[in-house]
C-alpha atoms as a PDB file:
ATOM      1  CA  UNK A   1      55.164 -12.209  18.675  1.00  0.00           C
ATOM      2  CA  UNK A   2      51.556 -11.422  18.309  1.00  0.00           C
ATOM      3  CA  UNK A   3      48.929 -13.842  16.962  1.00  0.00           C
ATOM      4  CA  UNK A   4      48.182 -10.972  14.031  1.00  0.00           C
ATOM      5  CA  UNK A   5      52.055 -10.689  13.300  1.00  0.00           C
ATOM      6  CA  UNK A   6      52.514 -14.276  13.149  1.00  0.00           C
ATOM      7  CA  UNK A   7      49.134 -14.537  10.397  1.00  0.00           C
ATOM      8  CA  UNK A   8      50.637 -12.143   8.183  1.00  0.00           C
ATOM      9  CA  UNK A   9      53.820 -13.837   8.551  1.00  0.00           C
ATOM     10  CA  UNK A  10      52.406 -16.731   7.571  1.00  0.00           C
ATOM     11  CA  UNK A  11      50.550 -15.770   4.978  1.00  0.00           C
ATOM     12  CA  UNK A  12      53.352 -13.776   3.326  1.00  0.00           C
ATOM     13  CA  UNK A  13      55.086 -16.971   3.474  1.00  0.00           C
ATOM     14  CA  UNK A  14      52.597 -19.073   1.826  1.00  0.00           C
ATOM     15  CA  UNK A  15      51.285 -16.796  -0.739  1.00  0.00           C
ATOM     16  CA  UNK A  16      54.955 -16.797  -2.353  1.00  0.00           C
ATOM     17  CA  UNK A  17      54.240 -21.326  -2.477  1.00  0.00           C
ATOM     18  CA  UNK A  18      52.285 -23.216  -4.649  1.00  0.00           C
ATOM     19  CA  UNK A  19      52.641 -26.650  -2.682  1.00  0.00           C
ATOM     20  CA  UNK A  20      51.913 -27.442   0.977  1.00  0.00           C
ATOM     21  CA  UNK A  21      54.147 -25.792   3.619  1.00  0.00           C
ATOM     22  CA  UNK A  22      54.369 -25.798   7.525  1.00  0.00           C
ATOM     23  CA  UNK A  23      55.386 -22.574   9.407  1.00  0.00           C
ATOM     24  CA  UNK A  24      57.781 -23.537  12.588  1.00  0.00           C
ATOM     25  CA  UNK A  25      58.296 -20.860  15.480  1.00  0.00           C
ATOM     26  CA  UNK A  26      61.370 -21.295  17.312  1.00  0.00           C
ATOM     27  CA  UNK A  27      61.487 -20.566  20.843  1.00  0.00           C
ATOM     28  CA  UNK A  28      62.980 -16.709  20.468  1.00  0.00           C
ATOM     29  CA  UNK A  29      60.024 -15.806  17.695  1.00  0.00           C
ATOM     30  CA  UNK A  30      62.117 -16.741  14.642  1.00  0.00           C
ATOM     31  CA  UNK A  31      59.371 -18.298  12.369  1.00  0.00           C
ATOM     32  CA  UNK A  32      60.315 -20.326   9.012  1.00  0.00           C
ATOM     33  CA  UNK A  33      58.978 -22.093   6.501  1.00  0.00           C
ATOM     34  CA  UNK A  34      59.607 -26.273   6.732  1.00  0.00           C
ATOM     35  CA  UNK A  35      58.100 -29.150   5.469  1.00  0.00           C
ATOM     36  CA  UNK A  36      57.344 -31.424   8.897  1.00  0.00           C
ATOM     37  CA  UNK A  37      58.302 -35.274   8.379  1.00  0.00           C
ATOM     38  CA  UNK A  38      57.752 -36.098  12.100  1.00  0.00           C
ATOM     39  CA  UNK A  39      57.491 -34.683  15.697  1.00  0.00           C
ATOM     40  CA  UNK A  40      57.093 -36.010  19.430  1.00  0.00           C
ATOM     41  CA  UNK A  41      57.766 -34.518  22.968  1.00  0.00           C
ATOM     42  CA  UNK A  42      61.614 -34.713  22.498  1.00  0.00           C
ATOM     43  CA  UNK A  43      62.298 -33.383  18.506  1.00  0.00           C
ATOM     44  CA  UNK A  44      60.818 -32.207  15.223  1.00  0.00           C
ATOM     45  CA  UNK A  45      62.233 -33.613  12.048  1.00  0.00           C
ATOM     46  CA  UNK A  46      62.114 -31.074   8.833  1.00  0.00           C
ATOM     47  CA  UNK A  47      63.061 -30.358   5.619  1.00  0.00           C
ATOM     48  CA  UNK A  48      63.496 -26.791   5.362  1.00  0.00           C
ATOM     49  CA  UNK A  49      61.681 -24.946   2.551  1.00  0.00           C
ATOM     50  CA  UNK A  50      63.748 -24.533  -0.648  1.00  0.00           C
ATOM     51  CA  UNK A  51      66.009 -27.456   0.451  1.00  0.00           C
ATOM     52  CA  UNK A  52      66.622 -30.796  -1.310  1.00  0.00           C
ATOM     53  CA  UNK A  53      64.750 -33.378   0.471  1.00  0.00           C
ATOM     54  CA  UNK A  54      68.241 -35.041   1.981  1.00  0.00           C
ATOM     55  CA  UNK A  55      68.598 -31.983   3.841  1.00  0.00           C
ATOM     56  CA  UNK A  56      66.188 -33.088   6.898  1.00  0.00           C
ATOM     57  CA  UNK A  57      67.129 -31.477  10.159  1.00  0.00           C
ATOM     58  CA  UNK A  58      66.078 -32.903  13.690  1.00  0.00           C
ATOM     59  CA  UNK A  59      65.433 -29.966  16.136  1.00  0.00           C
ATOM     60  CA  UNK A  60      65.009 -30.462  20.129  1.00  0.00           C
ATOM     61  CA  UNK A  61      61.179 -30.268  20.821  1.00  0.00           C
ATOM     62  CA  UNK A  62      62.339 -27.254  23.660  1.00  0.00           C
ATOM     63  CA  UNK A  63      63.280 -24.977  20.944  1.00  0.00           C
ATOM     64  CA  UNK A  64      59.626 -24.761  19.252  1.00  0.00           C
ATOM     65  CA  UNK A  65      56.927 -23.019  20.391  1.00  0.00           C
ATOM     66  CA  UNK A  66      54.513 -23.578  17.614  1.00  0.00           C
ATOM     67  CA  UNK A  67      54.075 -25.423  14.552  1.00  0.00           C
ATOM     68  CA  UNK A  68      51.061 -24.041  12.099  1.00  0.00           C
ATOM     69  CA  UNK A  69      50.298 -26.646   9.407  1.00  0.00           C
ATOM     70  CA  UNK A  70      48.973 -25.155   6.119  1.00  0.00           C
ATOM     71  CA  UNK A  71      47.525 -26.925   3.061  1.00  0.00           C
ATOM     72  CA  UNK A  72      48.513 -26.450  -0.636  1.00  0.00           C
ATOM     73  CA  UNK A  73      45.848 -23.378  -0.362  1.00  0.00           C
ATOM     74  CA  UNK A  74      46.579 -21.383   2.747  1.00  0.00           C
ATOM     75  CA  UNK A  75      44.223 -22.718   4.994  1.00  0.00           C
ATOM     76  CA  UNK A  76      45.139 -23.649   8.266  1.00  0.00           C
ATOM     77  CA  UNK A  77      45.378 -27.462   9.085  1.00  0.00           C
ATOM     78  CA  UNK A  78      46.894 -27.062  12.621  1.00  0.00           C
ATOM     79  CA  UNK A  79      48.293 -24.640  15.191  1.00  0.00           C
ATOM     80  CA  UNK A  80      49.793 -26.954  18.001  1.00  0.00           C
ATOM     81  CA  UNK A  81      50.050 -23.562  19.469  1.00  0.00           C
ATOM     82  CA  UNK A  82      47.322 -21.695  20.350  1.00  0.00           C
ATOM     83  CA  UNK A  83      46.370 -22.116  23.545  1.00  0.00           C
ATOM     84  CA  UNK A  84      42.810 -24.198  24.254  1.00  0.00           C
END
């Protein structure tokens, strides 16, 4: 997926939120929308956008490429995956 695919991506997504949201990329290029409690070198805990917050999932750490960390206004806090 392509750096200007993934922005409007993200930006679709976020535009449609008023609150703080986190975009996750799987592995295969799936992105979603998540709320991240935690991550480390083995998993990623999240609660997925629209869910209660009970519903956390934890996700293997090898199945992310990228999480991009947004605040309450769109601007970007974090991309974990853009390379240096």
């Amino acid at each position: 997926m392509s750096h200007r695919l993934l922005w409007a991506l993200v930006g679709t997504i976020l535009m449609s939120l008023g609150a703080r949201a986190d975009v996750v990329v799987r592995s295969d290029g799936h992105a979603f929308e998540a709320k991240v409690l935690s991550q480390n070198d083995k998993e990623i805990v999240i609660i997925p956008a629209y869910c209660d917050a009970s519903a956390t999932e934890r996700m293997p750490r090898a199945l992310v490429a990228r999480v991009v960390a947004m605040d309450e206004h769109g601007a970007l806090l974090s991309d974990n995956g853009v390379p240096a």
